[in-house]
Structures are given as structure tokens and as C-alpha cells.
C-alpha atoms as a PDB file:
ATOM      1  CA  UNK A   1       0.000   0.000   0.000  1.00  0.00           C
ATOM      2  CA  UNK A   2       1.635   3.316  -1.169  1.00  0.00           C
ATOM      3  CA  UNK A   3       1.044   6.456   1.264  1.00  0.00           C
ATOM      4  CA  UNK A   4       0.187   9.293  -0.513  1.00  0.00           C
ATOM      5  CA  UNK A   5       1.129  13.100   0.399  1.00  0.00           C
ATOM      6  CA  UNK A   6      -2.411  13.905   1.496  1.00  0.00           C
ATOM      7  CA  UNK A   7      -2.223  10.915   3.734  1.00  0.00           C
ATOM      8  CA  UNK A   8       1.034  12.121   5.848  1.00  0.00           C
ATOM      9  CA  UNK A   9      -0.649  15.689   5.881  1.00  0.00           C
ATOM     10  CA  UNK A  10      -3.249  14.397   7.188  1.00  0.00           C
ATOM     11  CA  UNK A  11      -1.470  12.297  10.306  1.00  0.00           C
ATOM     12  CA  UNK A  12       1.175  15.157  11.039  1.00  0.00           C
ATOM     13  CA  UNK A  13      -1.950  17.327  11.642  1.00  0.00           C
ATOM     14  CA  UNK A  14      -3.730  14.883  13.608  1.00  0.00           C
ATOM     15  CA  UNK A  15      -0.319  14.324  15.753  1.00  0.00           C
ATOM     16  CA  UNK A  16      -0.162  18.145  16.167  1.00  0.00           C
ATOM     17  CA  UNK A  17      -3.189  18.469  17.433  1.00  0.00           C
ATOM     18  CA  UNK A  18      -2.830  15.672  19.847  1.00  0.00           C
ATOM     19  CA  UNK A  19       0.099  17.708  20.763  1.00  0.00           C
ATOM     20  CA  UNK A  20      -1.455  20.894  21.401  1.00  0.00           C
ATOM     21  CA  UNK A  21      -4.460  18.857  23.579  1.00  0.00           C
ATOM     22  CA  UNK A  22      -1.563  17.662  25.905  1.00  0.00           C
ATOM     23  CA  UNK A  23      -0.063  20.338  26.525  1.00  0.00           C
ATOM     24  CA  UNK A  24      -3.642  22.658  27.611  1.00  0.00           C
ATOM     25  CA  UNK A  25      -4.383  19.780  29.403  1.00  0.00           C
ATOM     26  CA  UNK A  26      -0.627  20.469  31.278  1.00  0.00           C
ATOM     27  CA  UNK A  27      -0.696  24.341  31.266  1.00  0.00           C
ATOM     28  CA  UNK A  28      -4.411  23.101  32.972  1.00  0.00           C
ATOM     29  CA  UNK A  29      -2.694  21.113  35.518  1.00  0.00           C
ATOM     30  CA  UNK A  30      -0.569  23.637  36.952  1.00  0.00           C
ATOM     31  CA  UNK A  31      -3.230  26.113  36.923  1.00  0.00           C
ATOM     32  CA  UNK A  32      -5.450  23.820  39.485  1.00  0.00           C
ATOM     33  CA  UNK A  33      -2.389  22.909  41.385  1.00  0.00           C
ATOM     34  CA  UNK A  34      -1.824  26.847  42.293  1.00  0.00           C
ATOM     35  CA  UNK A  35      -3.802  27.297  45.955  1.00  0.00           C
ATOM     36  CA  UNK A  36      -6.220  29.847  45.790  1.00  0.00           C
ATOM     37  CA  UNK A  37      -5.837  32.961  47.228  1.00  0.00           C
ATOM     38  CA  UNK A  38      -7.228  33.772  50.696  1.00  0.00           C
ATOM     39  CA  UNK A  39     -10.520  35.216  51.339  1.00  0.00           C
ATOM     40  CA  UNK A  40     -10.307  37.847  54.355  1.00  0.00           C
ATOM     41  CA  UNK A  41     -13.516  37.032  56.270  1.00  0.00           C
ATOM     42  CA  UNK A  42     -15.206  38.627  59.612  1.00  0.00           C
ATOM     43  CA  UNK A  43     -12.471  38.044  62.787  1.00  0.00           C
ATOM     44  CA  UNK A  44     -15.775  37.281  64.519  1.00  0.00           C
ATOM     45  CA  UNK A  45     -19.487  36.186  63.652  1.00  0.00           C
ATOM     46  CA  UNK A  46     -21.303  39.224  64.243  1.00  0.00           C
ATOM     47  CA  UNK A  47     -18.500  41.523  65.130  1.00  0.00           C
ATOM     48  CA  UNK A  48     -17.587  40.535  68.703  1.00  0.00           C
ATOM     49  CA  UNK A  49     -13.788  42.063  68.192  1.00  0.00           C
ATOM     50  CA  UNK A  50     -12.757  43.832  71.376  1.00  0.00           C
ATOM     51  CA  UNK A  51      -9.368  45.332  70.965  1.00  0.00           C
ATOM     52  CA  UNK A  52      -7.157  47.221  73.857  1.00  0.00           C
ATOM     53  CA  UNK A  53      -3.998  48.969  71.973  1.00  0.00           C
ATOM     54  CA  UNK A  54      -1.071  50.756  73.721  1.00  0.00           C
ATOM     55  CA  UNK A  55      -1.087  54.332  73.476  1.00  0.00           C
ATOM     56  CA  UNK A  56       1.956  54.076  71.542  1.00  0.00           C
ATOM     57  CA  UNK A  57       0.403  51.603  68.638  1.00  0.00           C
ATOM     58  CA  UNK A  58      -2.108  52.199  66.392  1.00  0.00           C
ATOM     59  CA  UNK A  59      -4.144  49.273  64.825  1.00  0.00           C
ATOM     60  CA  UNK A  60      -3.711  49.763  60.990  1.00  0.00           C
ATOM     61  CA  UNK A  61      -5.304  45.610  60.179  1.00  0.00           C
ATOM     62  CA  UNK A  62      -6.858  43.160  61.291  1.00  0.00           C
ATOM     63  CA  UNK A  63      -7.189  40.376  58.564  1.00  0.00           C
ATOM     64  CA  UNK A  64      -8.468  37.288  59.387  1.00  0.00           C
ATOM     65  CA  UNK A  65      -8.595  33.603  56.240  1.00  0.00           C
ATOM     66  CA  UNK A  66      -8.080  30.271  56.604  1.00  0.00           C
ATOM     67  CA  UNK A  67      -4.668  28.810  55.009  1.00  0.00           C
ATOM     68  CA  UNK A  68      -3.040  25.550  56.257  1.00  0.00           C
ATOM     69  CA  UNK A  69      -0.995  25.379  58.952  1.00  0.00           C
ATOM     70  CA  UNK A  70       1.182  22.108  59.677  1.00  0.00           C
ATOM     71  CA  UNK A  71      -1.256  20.349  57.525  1.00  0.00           C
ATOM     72  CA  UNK A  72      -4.598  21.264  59.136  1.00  0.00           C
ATOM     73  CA  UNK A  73      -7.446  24.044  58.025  1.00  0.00           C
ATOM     74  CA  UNK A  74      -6.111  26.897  60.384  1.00  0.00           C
ATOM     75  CA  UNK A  75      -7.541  30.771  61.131  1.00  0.00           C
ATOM     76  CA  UNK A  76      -4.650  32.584  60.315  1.00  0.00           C
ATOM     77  CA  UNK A  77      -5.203  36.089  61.642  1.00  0.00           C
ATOM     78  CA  UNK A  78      -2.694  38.906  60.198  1.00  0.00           C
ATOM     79  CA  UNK A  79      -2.163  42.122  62.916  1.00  0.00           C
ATOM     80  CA  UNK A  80      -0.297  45.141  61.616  1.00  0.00           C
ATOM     81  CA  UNK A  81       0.687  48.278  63.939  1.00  0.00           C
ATOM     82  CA  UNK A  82       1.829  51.397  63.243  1.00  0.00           C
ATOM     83  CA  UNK A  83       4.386  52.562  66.063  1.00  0.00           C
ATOM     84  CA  UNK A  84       2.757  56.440  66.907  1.00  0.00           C
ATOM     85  CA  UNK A  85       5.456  57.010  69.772  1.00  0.00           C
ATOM     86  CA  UNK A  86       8.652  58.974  68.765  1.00  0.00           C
ATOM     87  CA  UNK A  87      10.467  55.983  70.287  1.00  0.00           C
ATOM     88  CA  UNK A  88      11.452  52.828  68.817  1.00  0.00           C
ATOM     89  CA  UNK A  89       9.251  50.027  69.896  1.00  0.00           C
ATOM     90  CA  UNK A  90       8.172  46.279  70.375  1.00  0.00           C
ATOM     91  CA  UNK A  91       4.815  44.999  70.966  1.00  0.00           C
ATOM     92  CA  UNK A  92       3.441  41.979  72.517  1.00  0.00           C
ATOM     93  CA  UNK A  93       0.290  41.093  70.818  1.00  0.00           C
ATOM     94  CA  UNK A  94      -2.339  38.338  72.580  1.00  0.00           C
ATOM     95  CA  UNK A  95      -5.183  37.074  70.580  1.00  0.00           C
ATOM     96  CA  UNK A  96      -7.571  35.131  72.862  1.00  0.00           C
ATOM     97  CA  UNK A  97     -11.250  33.669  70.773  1.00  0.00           C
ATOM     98  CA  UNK A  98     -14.226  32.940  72.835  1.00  0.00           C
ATOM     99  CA  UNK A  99     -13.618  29.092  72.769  1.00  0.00           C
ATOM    100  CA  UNK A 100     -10.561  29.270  75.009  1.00  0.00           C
ATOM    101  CA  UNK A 101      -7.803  29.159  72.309  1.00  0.00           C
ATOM    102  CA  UNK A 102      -5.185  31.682  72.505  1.00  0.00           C
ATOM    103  CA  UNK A 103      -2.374  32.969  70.147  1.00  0.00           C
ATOM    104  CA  UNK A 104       0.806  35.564  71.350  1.00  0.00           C
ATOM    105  CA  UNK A 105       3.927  36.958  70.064  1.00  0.00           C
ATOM    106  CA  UNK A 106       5.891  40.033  69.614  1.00  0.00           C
ATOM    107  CA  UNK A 107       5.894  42.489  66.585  1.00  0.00           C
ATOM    108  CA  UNK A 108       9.088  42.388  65.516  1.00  0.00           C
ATOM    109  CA  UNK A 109       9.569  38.743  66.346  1.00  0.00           C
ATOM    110  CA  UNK A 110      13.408  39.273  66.396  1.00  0.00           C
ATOM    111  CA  UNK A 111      15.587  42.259  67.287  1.00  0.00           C
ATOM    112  CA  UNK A 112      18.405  41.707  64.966  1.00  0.00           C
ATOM    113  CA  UNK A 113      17.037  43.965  62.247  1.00  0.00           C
ATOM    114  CA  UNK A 114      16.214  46.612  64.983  1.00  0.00           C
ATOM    115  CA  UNK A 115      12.942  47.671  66.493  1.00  0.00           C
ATOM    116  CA  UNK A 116       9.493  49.155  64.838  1.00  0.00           C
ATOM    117  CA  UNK A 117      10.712  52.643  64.075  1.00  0.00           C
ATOM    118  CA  UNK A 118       8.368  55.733  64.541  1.00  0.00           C
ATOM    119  CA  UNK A 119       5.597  56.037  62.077  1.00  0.00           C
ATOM    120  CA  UNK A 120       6.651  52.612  60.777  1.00  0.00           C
ATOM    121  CA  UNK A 121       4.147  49.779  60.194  1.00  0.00           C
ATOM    122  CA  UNK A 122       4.820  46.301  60.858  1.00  0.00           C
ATOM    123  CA  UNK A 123       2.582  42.882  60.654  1.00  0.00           C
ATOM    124  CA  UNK A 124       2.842  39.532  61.802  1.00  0.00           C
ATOM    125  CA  UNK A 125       0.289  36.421  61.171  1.00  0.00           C
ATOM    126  CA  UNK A 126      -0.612  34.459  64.182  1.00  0.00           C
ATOM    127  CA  UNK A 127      -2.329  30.846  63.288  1.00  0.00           C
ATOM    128  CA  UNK A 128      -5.125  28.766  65.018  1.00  0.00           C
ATOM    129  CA  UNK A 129      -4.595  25.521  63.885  1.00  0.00           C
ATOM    130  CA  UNK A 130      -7.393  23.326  63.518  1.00  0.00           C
ATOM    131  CA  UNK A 131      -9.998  26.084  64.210  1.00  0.00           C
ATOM    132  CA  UNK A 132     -11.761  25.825  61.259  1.00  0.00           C
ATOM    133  CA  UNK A 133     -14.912  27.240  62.183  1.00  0.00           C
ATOM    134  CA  UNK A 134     -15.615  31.383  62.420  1.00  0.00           C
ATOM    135  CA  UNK A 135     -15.019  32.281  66.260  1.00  0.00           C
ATOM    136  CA  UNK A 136     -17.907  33.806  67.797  1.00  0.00           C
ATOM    137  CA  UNK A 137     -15.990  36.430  69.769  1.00  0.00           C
ATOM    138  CA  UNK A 138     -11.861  37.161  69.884  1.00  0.00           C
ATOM    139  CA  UNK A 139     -10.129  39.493  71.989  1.00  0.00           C
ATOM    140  CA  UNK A 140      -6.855  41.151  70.814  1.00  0.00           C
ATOM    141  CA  UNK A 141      -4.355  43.146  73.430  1.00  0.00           C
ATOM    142  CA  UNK A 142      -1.278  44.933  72.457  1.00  0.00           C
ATOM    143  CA  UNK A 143       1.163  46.370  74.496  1.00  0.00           C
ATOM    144  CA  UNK A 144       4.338  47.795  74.429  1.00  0.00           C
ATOM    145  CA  UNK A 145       7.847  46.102  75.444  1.00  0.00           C
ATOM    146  CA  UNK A 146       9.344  47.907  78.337  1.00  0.00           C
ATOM    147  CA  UNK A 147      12.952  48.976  77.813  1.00  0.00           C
END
């Protein structure tokens, strides 16, 4: 049986087409594999946020999403200040829900690029792990480090 030029036209453009399906079907792939980004919800169901802030930090956000944390559905909940003093400062920040789980740290976690300068922001995401559910009520306190 002789193959005719039509013939091989015909297969190379059925192989390049099965060629172009693969690879949308790959570009497709890494698409889904991306995570998607993180919806900022309520800190609380029905706004039950209480917040006590030093007199030398201002509360610029208060973000709260779920992401995964050590492999569990976690609230993460991101807290930025603004350092209002003329001072350089740290802040402890404590983060306390209505269900009895508490969070706590200091903004800047580490010293060794310096402190939070004056009229300088800085942020810092504390996680709940395996509170999956909206809290009802959270409590967040921020005070100053003494020097």
C-alpha cells in the first residue's frame, strides 16, 4: 500500500493536534495545582472584636482567612501596627477567641534587624490551627515592650 502526500498531511496534523491537547491539558494542571488565594472574612461572627492597643500603637489591620498550617485548616489572623510614639518600639500582641484558644507573640519577632521605628508599620500572622470554624468572639491586646 503506497502512502500518498495527502495521507502524511493528514497524520502530522492529527499528531499536532494531539500535541497541542496535551499540553492545555498540562498548562491546565498547573493552573489547578496553584492554591487559591485567601478570602479575608469577619475576625468574629457578628462583630464581637474587642481590641485594647497601647497608646503608643495604632491598629492599621486586622485580617483574618483560613490557610493551612502544619497540615490542618487553620484561622490565620494577620495584625499590623503602626508605632505612633517617637520611640522605637516592640509589641506583645495576645489574641484570645471565645472558645478558650489563645495565640501571642511580639511584633518584631526578632531584634536583629532593629525595632518598629516611629511612624513605621509592621505585621505579623498568628495561626489557630485546627480552628476551622468562624469564632464567635476574639479578643486582641497589644502592648508595648518595656525597655
Amino acid at each position: 500500500m503506497r502512502i500518498t502526500k495527502v495521507m502524511l498531511m493528514g497524520l502530522l496534523a492529527a499528531c499536532v493536534a494531539l500535541a497541542l491537547a496535551l499540553a492545555g491539558c498540562a498548562t491546565m494542571k498547573e493552573e489547578a495545582a496553584k492554591p487559591a488565594p485567601a478570602r479575608y472574612l469577619s475576625c468574629a461572627v457578628g462583630g464581637k472584636v474587642v481590641t485594647s492597643v497601647a497608646p503608643e500603637a495604632q491598629l492599621v489591620g486586622l485580617e483574618c482567612s483560613y490557610k493551612t498550617y502544619d497540615g490542618a485548616k487553620s484561622l490565620a489572623v494577620k495584625v499590623t501596627l503602626k508605632n505612633v510614639s517617637s520611640d522605637d518600639q516592640r509589641f506583645r500582641v495576645n489574641i484570645f477567641l471565645d472558645n478558650g484558644k489563645a495565640v501571642g507573640g511580639l511584633i518584631p519577632r526578632k531584634t536583629k534587624k532593629g525595632l518598629v521605628k516611629p511612624g513605621a508599620t509592621a505585621g505579623f500572622t498568628y495561626f489557630f490551627k485546627g480552628q476551622d470554624m468562624p469564632p464567635t468572639g476574639m479578643e486582641l491586646i497589644v502592648k508595648a515592650m518595656a525597655k
